[in-house]
C-alpha atoms as a PDB file:
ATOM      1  CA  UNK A   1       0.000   0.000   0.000  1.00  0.00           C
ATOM      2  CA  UNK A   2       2.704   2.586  -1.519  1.00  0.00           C
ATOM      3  CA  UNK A   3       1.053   5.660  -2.723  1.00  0.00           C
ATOM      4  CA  UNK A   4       3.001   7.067  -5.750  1.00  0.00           C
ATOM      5  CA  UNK A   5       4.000  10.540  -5.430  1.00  0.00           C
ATOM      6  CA  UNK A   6       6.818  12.900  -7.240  1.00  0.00           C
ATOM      7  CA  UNK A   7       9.597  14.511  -6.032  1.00  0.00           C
ATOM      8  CA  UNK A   8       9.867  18.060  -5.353  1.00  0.00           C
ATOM      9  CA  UNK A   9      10.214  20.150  -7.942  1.00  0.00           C
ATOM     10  CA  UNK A  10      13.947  20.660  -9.021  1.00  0.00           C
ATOM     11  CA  UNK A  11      14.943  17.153  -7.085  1.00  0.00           C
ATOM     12  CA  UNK A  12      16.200  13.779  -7.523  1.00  0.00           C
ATOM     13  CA  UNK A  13      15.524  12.256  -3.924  1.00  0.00           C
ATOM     14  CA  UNK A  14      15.770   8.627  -3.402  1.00  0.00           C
ATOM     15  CA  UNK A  15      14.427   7.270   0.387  1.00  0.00           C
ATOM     16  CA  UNK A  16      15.597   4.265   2.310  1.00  0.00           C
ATOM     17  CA  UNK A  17      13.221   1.528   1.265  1.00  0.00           C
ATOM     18  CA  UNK A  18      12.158   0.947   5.346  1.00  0.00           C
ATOM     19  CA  UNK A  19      11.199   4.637   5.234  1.00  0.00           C
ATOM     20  CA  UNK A  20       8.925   4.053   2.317  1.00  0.00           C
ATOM     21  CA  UNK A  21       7.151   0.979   3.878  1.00  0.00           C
ATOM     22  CA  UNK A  22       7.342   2.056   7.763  1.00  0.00           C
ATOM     23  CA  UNK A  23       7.341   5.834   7.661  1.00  0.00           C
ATOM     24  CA  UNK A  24       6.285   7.505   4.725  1.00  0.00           C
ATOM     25  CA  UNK A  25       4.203   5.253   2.632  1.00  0.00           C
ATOM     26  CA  UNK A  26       4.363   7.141  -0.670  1.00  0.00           C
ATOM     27  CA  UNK A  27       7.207   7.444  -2.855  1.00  0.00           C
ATOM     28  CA  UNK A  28       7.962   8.056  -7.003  1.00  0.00           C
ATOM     29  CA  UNK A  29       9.192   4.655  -9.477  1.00  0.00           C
ATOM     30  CA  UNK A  30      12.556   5.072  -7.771  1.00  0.00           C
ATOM     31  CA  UNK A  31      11.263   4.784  -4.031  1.00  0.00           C
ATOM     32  CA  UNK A  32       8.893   1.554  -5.111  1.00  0.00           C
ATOM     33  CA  UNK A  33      12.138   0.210  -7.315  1.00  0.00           C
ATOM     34  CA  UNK A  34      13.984   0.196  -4.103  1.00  0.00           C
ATOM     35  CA  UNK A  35      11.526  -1.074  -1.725  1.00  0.00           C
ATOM     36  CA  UNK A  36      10.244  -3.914  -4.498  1.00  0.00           C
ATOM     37  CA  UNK A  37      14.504  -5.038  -5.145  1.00  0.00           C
ATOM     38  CA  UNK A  38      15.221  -5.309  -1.244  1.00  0.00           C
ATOM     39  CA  UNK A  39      12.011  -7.315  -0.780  1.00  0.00           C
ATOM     40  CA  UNK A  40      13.083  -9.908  -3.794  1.00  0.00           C
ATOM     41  CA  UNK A  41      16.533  -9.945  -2.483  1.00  0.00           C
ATOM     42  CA  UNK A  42      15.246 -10.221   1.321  1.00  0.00           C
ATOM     43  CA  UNK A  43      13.646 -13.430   0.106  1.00  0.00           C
ATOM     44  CA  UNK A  44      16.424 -14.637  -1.819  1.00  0.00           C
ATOM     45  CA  UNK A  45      15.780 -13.988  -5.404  1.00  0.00           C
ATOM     46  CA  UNK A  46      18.628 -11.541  -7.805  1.00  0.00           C
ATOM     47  CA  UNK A  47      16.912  -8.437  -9.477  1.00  0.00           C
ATOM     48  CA  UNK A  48      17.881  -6.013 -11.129  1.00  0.00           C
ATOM     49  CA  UNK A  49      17.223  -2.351 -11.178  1.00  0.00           C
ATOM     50  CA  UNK A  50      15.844  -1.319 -15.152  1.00  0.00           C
ATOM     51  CA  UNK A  51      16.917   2.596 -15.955  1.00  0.00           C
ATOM     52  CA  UNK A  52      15.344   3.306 -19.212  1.00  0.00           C
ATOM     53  CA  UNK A  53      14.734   6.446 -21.636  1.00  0.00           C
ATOM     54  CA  UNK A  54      10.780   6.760 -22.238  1.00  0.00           C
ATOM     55  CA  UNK A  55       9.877  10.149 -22.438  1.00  0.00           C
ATOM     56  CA  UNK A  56       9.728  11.121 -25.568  1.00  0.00           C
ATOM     57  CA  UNK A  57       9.788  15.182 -24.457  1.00  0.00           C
ATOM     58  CA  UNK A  58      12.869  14.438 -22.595  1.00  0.00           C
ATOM     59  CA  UNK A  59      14.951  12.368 -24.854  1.00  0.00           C
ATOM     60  CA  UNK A  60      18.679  12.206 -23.212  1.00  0.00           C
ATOM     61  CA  UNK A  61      16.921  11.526 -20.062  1.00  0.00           C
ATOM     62  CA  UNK A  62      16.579   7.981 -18.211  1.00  0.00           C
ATOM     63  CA  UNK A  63      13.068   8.984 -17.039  1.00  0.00           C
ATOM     64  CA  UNK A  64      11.863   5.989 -15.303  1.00  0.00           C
ATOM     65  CA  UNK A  65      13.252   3.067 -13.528  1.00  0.00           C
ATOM     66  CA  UNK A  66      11.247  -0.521 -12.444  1.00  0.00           C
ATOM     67  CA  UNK A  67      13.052  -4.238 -10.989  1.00  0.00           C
ATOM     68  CA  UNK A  68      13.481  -7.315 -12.727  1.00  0.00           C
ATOM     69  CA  UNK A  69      13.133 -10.080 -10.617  1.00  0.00           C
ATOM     70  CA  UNK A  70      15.553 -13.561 -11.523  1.00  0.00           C
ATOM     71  CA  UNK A  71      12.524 -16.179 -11.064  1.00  0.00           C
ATOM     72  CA  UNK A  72      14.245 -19.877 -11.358  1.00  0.00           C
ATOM     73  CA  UNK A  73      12.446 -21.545 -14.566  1.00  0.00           C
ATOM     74  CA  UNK A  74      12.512 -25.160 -13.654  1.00  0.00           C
ATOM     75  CA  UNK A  75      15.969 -26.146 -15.671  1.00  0.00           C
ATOM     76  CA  UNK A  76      18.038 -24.320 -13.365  1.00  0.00           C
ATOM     77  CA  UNK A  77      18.393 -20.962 -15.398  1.00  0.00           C
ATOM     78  CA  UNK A  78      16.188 -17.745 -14.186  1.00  0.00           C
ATOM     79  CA  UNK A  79      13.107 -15.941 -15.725  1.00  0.00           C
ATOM     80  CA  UNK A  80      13.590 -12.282 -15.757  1.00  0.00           C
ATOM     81  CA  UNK A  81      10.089 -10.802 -14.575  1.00  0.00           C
ATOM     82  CA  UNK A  82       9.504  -7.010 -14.667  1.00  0.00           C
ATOM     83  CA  UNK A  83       7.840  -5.387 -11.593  1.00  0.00           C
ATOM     84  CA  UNK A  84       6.517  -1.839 -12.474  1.00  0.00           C
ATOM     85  CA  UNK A  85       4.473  -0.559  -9.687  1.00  0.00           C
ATOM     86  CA  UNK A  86       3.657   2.917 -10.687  1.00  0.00           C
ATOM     87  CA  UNK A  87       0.787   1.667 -13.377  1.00  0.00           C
ATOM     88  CA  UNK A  88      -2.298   0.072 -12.104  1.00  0.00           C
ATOM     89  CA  UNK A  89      -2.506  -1.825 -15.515  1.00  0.00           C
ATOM     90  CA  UNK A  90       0.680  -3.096 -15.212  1.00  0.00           C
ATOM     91  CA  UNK A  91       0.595  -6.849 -13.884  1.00  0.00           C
ATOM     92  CA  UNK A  92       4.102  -9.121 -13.475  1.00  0.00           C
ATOM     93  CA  UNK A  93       6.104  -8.948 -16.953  1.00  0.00           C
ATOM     94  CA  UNK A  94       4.680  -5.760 -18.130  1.00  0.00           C
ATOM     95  CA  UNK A  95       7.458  -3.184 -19.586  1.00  0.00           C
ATOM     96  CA  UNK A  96       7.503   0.416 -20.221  1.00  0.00           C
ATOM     97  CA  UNK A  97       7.749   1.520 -24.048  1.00  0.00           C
ATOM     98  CA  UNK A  98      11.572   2.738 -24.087  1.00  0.00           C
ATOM     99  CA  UNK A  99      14.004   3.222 -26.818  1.00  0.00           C
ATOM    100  CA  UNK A 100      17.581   2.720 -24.086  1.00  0.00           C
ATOM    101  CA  UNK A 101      17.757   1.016 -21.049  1.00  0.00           C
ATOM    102  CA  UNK A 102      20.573   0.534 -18.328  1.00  0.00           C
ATOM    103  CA  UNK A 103      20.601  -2.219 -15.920  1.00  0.00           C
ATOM    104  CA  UNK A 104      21.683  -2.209 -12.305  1.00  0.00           C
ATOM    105  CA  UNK A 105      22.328  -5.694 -10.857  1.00  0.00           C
ATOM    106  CA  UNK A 106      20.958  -5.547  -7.058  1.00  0.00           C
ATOM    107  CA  UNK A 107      22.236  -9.038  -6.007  1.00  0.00           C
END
């Protein structure tokens, strides 16, 4: 129950993922990206942190950023899921349009 909400106007803030659950409960895509990679990790699955460019008025910026979690397949190799919680429509696998992406590996 993470309500999305921007940053201030002019700045880039990322919160500690315990503040976001315990404290605040509201936070933009980078707050949710943090709290949803800890939680993966804290139950022992790799994930990865997805930068990507996909707004088209902005260009040269990476604009949004969502996890992949490393779900084991069954033949001992993983399944990258994506986890985007800022759209309500978006269920497990579901991926931003984007035109660049950078990856982060969490654990």
């Amino acid at each position: 129950n993470v309500t999305y909400r921007y940053d201030p106007l002019g700045l880039e803030l990322v919160q500690d993922p315990r503040h976001t659950l315990l404290f605040d409960g509201a936070g933009d895509c980078d707050d949710g990206c943090a709290l949803l990679a800890c939680m993966a990790v804290a139950l022992g699955y790799r994930s990865i942190v997805r930068f990507v460019k996909s707004d088209r008025t902005r260009p040269d910026e990476f604009s949004h950023v969502y996890v992949l979690v490393g779900v084991p397949d069954g033949s001992g190799a993983e399944e990258w899921i994506a986890l985007d919680w800022t759209q309500a429509h978006a269920e497990p696998g579901w991926q931003p349009p984007f035109w660049k992406n950078k990856d982060l590996q969490v654990a």
